[in-house]
C-alpha atoms as a PDB file:
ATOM      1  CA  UNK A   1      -7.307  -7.377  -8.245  1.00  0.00           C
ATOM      2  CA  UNK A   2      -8.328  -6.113 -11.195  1.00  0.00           C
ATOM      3  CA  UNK A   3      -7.153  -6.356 -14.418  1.00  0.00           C
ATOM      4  CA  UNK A   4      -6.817  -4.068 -17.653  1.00  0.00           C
ATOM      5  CA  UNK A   5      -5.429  -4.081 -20.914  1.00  0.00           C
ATOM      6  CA  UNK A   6      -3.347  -7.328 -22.306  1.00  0.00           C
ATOM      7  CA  UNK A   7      -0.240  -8.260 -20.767  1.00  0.00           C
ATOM      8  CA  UNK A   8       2.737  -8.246 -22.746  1.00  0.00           C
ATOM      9  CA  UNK A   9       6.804  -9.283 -22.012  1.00  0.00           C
ATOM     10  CA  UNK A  10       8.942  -6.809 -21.295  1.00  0.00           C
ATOM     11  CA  UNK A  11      12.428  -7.823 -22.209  1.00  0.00           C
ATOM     12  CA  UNK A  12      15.437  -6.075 -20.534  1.00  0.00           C
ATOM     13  CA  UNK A  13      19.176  -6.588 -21.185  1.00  0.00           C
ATOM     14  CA  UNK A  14      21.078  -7.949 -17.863  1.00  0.00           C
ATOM     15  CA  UNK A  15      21.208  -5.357 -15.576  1.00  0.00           C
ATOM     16  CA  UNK A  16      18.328  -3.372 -16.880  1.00  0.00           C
ATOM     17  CA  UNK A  17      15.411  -1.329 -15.201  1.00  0.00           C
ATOM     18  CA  UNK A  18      11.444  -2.075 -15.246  1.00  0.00           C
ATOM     19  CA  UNK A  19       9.412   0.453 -14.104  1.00  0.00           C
ATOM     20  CA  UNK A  20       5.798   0.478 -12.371  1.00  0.00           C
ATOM     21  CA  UNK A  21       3.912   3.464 -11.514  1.00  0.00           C
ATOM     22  CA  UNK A  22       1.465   2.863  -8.470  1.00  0.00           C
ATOM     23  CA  UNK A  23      -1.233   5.175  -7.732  1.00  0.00           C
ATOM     24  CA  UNK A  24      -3.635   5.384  -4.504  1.00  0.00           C
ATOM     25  CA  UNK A  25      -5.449   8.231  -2.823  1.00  0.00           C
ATOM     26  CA  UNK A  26      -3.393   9.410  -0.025  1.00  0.00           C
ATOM     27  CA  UNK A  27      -4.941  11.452   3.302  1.00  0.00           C
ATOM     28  CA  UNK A  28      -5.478  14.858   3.405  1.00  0.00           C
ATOM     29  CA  UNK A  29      -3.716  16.827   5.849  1.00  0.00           C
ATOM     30  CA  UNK A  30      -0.554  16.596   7.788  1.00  0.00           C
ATOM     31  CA  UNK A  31       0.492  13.982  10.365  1.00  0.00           C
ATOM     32  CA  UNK A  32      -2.331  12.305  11.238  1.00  0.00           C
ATOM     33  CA  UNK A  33      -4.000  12.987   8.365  1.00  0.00           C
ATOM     34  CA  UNK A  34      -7.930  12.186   7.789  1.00  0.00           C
ATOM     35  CA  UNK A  35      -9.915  11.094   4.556  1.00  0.00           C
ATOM     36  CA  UNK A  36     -13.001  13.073   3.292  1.00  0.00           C
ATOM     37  CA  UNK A  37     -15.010   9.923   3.088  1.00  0.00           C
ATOM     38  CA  UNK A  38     -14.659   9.863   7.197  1.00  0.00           C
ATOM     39  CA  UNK A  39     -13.050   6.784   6.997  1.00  0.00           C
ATOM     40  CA  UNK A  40     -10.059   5.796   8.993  1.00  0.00           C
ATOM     41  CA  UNK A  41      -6.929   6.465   7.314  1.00  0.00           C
ATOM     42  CA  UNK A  42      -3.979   3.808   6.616  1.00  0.00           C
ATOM     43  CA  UNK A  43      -0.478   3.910   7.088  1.00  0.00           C
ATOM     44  CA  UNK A  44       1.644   1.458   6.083  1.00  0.00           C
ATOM     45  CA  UNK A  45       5.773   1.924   6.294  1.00  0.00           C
ATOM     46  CA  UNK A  46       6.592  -0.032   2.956  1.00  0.00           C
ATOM     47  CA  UNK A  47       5.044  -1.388  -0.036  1.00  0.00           C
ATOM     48  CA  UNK A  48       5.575  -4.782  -1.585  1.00  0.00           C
ATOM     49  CA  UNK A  49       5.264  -5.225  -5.607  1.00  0.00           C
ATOM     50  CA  UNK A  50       5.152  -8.591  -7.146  1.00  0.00           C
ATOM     51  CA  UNK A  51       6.696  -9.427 -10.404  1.00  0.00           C
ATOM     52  CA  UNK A  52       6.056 -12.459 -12.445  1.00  0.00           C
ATOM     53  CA  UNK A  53       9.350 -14.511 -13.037  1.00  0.00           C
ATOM     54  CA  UNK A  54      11.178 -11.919 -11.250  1.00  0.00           C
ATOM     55  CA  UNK A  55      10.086 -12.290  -7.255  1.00  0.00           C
ATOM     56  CA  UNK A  56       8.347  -9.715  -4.798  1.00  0.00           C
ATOM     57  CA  UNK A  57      10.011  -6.309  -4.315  1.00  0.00           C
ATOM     58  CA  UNK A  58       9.823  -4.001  -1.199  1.00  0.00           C
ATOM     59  CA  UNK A  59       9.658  -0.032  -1.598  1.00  0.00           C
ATOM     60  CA  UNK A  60       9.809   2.586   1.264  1.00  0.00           C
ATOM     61  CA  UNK A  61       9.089   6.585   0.576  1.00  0.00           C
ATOM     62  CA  UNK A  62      12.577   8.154   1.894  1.00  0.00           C
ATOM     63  CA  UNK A  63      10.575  10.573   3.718  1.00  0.00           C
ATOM     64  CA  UNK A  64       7.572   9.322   5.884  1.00  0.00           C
ATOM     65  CA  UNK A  65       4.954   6.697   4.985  1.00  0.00           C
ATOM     66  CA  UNK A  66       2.191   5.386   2.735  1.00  0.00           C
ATOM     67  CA  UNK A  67      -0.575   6.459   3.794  1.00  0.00           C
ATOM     68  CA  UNK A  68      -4.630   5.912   1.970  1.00  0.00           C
ATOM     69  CA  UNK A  69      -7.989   5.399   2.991  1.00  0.00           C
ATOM     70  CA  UNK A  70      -9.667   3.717   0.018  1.00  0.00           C
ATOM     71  CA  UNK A  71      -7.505   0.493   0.391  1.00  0.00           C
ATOM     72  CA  UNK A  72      -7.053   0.515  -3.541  1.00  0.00           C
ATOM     73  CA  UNK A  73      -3.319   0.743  -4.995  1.00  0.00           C
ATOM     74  CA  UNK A  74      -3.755   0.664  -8.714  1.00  0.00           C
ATOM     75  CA  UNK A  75      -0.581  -0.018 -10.936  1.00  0.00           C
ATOM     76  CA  UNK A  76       0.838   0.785 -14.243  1.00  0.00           C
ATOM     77  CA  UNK A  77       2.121  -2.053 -16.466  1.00  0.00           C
ATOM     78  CA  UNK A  78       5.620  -3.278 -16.213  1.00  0.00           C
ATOM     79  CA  UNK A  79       7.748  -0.675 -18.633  1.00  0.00           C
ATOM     80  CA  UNK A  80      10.948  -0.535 -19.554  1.00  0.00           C
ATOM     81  CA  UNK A  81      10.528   3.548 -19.869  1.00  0.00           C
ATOM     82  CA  UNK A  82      10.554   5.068 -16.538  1.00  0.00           C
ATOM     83  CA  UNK A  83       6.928   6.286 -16.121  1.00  0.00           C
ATOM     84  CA  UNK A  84       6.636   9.830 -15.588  1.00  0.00           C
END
């Protein structure tokens, strides 16, 4: 891991929303997809995001999976703005 910038608290009323924005470079292609590099690609049906003081969270795309070949997933700093 790598990180950037200085981390800051983001304070949220009960009930409230933090955002994250995570970014990797997904396959070209469709269905079995391939990577320009000539690596193999990855595919991986869920992603888990760890928060500090607030737990792990698992997200799943609705419609298929993730899928990269550089195995980097870079994310955005905890917001309380839904990133766009």
């Amino acid at each position: 891991m790598t990180r950037t910038g200085t981390a800051v608290p983001v304070k949220l009323a009960p009930g409230g929303k933090a955002w994250v924005k995570p970014t990797f470079v997904q396959v070209r292609g469709e269905a079995d997809g391939y990577c320009e590099s000539g690596a193999a690609p990855s595919s991986y049906p869920t992603m888990v995001i760890g928060l500090p003081g607030a737990g792990a969270h698992q997200v799943a795309l609705t419609d298929g999976v993730f899928a990269e070949y550089d195995d980097k997933v870079t994310v955005t700093a905890v917001s309380a703005a839904k990133p766009s």
